[in-house]
Every structure is written in C-alpha cells, then in structure tokens.
Protein backbone atom coordinates (compact mmCIF):
# COMPACT_ATOMS: atom_id res chain seq x y z
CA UNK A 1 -46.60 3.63 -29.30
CA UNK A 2 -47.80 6.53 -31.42
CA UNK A 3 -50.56 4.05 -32.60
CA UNK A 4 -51.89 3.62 -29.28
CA UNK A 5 -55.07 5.82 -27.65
CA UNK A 6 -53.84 9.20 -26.26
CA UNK A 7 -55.10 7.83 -22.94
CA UNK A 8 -53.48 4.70 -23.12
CA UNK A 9 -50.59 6.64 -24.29
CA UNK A 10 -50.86 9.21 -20.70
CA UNK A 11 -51.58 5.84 -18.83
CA UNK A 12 -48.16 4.30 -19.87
CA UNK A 13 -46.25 7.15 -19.63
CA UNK A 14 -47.57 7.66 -15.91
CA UNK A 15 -46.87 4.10 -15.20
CA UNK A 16 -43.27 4.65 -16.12
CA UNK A 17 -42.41 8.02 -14.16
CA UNK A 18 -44.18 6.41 -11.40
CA UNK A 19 -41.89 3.55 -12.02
CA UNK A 20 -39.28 5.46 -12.23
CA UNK A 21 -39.98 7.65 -9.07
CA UNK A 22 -40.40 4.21 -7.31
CA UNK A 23 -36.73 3.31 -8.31
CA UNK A 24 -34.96 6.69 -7.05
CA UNK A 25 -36.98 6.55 -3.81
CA UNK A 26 -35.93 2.69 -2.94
CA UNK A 27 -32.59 3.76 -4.38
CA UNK A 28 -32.48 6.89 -1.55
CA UNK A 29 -33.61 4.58 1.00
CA UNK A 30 -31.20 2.00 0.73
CA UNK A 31 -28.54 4.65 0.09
CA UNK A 32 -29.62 6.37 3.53
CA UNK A 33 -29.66 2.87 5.21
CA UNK A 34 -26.42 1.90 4.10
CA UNK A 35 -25.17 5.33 5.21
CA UNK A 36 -26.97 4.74 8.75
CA UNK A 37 -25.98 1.71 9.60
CA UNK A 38 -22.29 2.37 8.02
CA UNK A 39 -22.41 -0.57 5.41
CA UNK A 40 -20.21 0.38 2.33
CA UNK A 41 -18.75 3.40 3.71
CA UNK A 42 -15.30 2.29 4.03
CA UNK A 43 -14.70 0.65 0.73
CA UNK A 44 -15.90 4.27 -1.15
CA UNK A 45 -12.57 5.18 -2.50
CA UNK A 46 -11.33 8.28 -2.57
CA UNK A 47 -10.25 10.33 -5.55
CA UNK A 48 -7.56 12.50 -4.14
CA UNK A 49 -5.79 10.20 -2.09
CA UNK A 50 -4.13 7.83 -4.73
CA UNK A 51 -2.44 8.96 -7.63
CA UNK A 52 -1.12 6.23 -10.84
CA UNK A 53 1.87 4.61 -9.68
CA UNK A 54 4.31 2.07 -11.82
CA UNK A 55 3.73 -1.71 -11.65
CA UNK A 56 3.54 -3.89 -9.55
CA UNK A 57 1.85 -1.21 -7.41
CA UNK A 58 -0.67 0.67 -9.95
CA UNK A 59 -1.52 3.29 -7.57
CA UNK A 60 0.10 4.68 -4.16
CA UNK A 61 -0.50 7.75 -1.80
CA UNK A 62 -0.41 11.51 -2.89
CA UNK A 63 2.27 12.76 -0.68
CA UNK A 64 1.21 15.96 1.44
CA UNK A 65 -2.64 14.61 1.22
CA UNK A 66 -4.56 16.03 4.15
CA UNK A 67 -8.16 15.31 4.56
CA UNK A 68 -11.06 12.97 5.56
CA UNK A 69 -11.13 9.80 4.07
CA UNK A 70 -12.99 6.58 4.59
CA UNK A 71 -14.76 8.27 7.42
CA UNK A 72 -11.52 9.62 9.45
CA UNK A 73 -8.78 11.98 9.37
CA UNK A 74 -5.84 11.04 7.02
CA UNK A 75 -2.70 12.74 6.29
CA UNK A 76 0.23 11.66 4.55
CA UNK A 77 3.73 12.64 4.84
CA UNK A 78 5.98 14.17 2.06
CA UNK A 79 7.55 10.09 1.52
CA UNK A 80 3.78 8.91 0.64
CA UNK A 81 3.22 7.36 3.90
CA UNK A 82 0.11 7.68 6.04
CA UNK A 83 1.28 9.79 9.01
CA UNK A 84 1.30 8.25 12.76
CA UNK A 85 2.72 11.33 14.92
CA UNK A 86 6.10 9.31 14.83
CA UNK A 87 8.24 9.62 12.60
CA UNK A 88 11.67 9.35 13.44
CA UNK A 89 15.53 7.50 12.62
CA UNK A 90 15.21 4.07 12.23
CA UNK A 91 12.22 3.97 12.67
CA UNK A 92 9.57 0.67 12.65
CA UNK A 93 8.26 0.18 9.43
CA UNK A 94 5.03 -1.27 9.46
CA UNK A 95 3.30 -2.55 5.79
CA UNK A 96 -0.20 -4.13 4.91
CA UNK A 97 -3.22 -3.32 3.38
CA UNK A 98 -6.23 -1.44 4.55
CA UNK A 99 -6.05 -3.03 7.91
CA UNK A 100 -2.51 -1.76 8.34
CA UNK A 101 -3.60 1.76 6.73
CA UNK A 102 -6.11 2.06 9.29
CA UNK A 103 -9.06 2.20 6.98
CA UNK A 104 -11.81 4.07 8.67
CA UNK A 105 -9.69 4.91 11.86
CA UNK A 106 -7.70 8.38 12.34
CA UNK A 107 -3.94 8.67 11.66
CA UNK A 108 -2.99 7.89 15.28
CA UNK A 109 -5.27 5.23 15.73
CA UNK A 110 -3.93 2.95 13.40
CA UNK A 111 -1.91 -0.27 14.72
CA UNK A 112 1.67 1.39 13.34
CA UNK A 113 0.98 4.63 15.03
CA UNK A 114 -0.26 2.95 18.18
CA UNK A 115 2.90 0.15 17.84
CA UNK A 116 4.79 3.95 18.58
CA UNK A 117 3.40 4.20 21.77
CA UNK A 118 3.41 1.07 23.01
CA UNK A 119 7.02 0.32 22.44
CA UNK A 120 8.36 3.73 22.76
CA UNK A 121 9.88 3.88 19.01
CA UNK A 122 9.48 5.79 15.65
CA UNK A 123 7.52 3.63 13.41
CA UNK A 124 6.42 4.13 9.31
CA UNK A 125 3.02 3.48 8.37
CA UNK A 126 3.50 2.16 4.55
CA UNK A 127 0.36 0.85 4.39
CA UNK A 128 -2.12 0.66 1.10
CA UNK A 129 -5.71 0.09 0.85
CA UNK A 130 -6.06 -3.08 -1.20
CA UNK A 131 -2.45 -4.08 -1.65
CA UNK A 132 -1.86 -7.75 -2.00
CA UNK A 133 2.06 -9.09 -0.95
CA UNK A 134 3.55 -8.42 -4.14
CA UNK A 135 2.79 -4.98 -3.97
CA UNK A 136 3.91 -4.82 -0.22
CA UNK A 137 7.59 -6.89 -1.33
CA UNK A 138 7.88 -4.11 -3.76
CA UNK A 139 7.39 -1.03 -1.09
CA UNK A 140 9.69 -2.99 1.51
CA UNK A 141 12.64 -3.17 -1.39
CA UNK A 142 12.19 -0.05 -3.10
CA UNK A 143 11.05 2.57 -0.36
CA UNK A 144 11.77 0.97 2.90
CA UNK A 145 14.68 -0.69 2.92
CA UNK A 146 16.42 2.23 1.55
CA UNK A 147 15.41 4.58 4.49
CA UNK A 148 17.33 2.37 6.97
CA UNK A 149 14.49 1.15 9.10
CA UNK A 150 15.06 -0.50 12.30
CA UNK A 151 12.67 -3.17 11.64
CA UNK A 152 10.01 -4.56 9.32
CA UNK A 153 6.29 -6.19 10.17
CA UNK A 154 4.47 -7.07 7.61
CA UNK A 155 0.49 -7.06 8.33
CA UNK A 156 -0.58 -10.04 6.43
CA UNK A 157 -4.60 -10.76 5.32
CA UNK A 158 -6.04 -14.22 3.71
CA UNK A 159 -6.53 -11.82 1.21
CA UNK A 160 -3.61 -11.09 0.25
CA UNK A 161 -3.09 -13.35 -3.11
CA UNK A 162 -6.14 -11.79 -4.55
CA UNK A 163 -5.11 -10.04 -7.64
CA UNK A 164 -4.31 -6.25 -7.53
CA UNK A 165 -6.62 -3.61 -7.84
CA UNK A 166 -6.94 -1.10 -10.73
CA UNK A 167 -6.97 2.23 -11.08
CA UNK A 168 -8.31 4.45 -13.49
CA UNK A 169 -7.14 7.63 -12.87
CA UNK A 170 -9.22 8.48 -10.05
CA UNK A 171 -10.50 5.81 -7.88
CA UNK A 172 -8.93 2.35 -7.51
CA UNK A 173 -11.26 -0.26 -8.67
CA UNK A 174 -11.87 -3.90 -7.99
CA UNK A 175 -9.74 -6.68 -10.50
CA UNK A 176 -11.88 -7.49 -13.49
CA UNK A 177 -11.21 -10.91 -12.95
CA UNK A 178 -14.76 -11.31 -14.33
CA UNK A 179 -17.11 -9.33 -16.35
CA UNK A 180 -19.17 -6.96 -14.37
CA UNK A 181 -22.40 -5.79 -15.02
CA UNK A 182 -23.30 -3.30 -17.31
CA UNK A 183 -24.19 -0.35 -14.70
CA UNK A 184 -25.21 3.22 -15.93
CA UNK A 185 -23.00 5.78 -13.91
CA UNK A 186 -21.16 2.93 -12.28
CA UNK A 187 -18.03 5.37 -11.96
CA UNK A 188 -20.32 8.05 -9.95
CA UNK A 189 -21.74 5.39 -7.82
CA UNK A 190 -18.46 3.80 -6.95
CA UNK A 191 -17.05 7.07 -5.93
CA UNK A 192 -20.37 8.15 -3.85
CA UNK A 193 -22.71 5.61 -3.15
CA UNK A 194 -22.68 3.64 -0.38
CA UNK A 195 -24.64 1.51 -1.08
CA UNK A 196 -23.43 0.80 -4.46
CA UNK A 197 -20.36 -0.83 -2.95
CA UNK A 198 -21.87 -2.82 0.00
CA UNK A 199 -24.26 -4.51 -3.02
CA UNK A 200 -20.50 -4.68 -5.20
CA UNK A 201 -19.43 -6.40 -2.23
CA UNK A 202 -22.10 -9.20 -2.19
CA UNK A 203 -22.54 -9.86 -5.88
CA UNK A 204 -18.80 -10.44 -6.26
CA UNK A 205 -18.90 -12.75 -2.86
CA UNK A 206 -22.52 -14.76 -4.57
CA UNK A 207 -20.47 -14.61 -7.68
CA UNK A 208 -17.54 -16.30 -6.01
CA UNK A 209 -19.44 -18.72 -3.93
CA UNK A 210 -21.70 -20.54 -6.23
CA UNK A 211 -18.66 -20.14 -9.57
CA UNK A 212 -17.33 -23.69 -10.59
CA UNK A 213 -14.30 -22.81 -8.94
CA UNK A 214 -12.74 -26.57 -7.44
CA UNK A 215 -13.12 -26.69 -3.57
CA UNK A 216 -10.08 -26.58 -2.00
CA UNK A 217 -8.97 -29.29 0.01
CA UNK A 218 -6.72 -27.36 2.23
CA UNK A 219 -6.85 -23.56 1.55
CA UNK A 220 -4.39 -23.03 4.51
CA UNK A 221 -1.53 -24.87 3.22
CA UNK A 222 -2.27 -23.19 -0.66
CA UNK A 223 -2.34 -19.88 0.91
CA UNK A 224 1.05 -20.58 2.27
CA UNK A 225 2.80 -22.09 -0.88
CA UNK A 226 1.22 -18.55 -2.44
CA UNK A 227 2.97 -16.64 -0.50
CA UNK A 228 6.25 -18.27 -0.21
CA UNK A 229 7.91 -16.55 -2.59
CA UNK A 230 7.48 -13.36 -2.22
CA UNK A 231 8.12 -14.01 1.36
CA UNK A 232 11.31 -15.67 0.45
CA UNK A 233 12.32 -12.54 -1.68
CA UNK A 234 11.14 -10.14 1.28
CA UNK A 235 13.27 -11.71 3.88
CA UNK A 236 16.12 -12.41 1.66
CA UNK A 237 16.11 -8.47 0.97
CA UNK A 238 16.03 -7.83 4.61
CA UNK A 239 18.40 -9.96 5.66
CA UNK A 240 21.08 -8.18 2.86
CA UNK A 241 20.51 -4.70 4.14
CA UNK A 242 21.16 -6.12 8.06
CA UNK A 243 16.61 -5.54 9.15
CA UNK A 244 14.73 -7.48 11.02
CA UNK A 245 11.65 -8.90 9.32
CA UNK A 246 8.34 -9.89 11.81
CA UNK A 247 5.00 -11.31 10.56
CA UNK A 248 1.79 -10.19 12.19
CA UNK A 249 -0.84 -12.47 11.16
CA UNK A 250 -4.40 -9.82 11.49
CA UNK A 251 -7.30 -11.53 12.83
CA UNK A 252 -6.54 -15.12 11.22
CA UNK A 253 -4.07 -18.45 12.59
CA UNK A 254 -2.85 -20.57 9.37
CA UNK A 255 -0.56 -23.24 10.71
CA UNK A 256 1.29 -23.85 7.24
CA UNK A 257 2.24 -20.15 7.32
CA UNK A 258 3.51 -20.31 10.75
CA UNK A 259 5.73 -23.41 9.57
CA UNK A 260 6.67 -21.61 6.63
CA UNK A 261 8.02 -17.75 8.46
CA UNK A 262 9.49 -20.40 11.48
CA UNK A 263 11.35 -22.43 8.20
CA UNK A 264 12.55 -18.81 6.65
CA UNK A 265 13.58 -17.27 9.78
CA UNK A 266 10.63 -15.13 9.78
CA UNK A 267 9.56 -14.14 13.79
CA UNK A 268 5.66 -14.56 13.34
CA UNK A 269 2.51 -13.67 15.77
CA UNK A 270 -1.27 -13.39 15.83
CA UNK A 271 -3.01 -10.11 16.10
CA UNK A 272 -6.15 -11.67 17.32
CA UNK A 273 -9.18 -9.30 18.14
CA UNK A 274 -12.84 -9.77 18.64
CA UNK A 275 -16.16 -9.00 16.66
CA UNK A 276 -16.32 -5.75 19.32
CA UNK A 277 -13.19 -4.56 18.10
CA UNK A 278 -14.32 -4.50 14.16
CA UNK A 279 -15.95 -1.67 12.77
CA UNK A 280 -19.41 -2.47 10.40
CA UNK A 281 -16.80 -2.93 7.38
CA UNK A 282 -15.21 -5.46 9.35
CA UNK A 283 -12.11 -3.63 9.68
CA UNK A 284 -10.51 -3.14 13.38
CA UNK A 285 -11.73 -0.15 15.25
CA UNK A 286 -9.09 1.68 17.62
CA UNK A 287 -9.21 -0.99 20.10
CA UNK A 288 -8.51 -3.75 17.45
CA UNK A 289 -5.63 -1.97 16.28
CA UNK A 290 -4.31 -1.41 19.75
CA UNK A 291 -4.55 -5.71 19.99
CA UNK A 292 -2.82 -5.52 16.93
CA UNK A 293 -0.06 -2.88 17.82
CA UNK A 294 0.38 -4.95 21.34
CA UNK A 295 1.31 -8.27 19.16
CA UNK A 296 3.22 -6.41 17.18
CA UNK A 297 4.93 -4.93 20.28
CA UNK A 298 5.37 -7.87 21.95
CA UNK A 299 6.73 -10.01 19.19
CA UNK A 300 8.97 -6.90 18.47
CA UNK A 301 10.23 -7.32 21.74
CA UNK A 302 11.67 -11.06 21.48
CA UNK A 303 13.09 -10.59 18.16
CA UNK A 304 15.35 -7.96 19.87
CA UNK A 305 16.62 -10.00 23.06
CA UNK A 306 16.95 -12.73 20.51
C-alpha cells in the first residue's frame, strides 16, 4: 500500500470510507424499515427482564420487573409471573411460551389475563418467551403445582421440541445448534437492532430449509411421540396433587396429539385465530388472544361439569 502513488493511495482510501458510508446508510435504512413496518421488534430480547435460572429452565422472569418490553407494558409479580390484574386463590394457571406471555401485547391483554374475564376466575400467567415443554413440565411441578391452582392449560406451539434457548447473562439467545456466523458486535445488535433479528430469523429458517435434514414423512405424528413424555409426566403430576390439566392447541390442529391428550386423559381444544388477529411477528394481537382465552374458557367449562 505504502508503495502505491499518493493519489492512488487518496483514491483507495476514498473508495473505502465511501464504502463504508454506503454500508451504515443501507444498514440505517433497513434498520428504520424494519422498525416501520415492525419486523424484528418482538424477538429483541430484553436485558432486564430475565435473570439465570437453574436447568432445565436457563433463564426465568425478574420478579417485581416493571417496564416496556417487546413493544408493551410488562410487569411481573413478586412469584416471577407476568401479571394479568387477577391474581387470586386457586387461581387458573395458564403456561406456554411467548404466545402465552403475550409477547408484544400489554399485561391484560394476554390470553391468561383475558381467560380472567371471560370465565370470571383468578388465573396465573407462567408464561416464558421461548420455553419449549420441558421447561413448561418443570414450572407446572416445581412452581405451580405447589401454589394449589385450580386448574392447569398448557399453551402448546409446533415449536415446542425445539431445543432451549441460552442465556448469557443478559439476553436469551437462540440454541447453537449450528455454528453462526462470525458477526462483529453481534451481542449489541441482538439486544438493539431490529433488523438484526428479522435477518437472524431468515438465515436460520434458509439454513433449516435447504440442510440435509431427512423429510419427514409425517411430522404430526413425530411431534406427538415428542411430546408424550413430558406430557405423560405433566398429567401424572397433576393428577397426584388432585388439578385439572387442559391442552390449548395455539393456532395449529395435529390429530396424533389430539389422540394422544384424549388417550392420557388430557381435555384438549384449538385456539384457532386468523392472519387479522397476528401481529407482524406473527404472534396474536389482543383479539387473537381473546380467541384464545374463549377456547380456553370454553374447554375450561366442560372439564368442570365433567
């Protein structure tokens, strides 16, 4: 480089802080696109709403949190659970993932909070961005069941055999289940950028889709034998402490799971809800959850004439 012309030396080094200008403008763009048109926003974890937890669950709520996260008011009560304005004795407790949480919906407007209004009861909100059923078997028996609940539903995703998340201290972070890419500031941009994660989210789904990974010949019935045991354990440990156990299937039917909860004693229903009633994350917005909560409600409602 030093050997080069003085011009040619100018020349290049203009070419790369234009280059380099270029970058950080497209960068801002997409970043203020993404942030327009709400792509990413709900998958930018927060750093001081999970604190380390032990296995199987690697992270949980801070109790007492209070703030806005993933776009909407969240507070958390002084047992770790996300609020819902109804806390009570015996109350419902309701356990998922984000789509039980109410990821990117207020406290209220999530399906457990709303399952309170609709069928006039106290309810729990125990659930966890990202948890897969293991981790939700291990809240049921370790913080549920002891707190006497007068019921348990279980919102359950086709997601939820993936592998658990991480977390590193501060944010909870996708599985390595293969290596990623070598990214400079990748833990800023996962905390902040928006569009960092909606471009996370579609290299990991290209990366899945064209992987060597066998095709499945029935991905229902799999899903089903994947979850049977931890369903197994679940209802066993409700049916010891005297609880109810109900299965609310969000936004997906699976036959061989239906067969599976009816062969387990396991009262099962659909929350069903349209592409209106998703937010651009593809989580349910307020009215989705209220589909969900009425499901819920209604399935709620047999179990205890039955």
């Amino acid at each position: 480089m030093q050997n080069l012309p003085k011009k040619t030396r100018s020349k290049l080094l203009l070419v790369a802080i234009s280059l380099g200008i270029g970058c950080l403008l497209a960068f801002a763009l997409a970043e203020f696109s993404c942030r327009l048109l709400g792509f990413g926003g709900g998958i930018v974890y927060e750093s001081e709403l999970y604190r380390t937890a032990a296995a199987p669950l690697a992270y949980e709520l801070v109790p007492g949190y209070a703030g806005n996260s993933y776009r909407s008011k969240v507070t958390v009560s002084a047992d770790g659970f996300r609020r819902t304005g109804a806390e009570g004795e015996r109350p419902i407790a309701c356990v998922g993932d984000s789509c039980t949480f109410g990821m990117g919906v207020d406290d209220t407007d999530a399906w457990p909070a709303q399952l309170a209004g609709i069928a006039d009861t106290a309810t729990i909100n125990a659930g966890i961005c990202g948890y897969n059923l293991t981790q939700c078997r291990a809240v049921i028996e370790d913080k549920l069941l002891p707190l006497g609940p007068a019921a348990v539903i279980i919102g359950i995703n086709p997601n939820d055999l993936e592998p658990a998340y991480a977390f590193d201290g501060q944010y909870i972070v996708f599985p390595k289940a293969r290596k990623s890419l070598p990214i400079p500031g990748k833990r800023l941009l996962r905390a902040h950028s928006h569009f960092y994660q909606f471009a996370a989210l579609r290299y990991r789904a290209l990366v899945n889709r064209f992987s060597n990974a066998p095709v499945i010949a029935d991905p229902d019935a799999v899903l089903a034998d994947g979850m049977r045991p931890d369903l197994s354990a679940i209802k066993a440990a409700c049916d010891a402490a005297g609880v109810p156990l109900i299965c609310v299937l969000i936004c997906f039917k699976n036959a061989h799971l239906s067969a599976l909860c009816e062969e387990l004693g396991i009262a099962i229903s659909n929350g069903m809800y349209e592409a209106e009633d998703m937010l651009p994350d593809s989580h349910p917005n307020p009215e989705g959850h209220r589909k969900i909560a009425t499901a819920a409600a209604e399935l709620l409602s047999r179990s205890k004439s039955n």
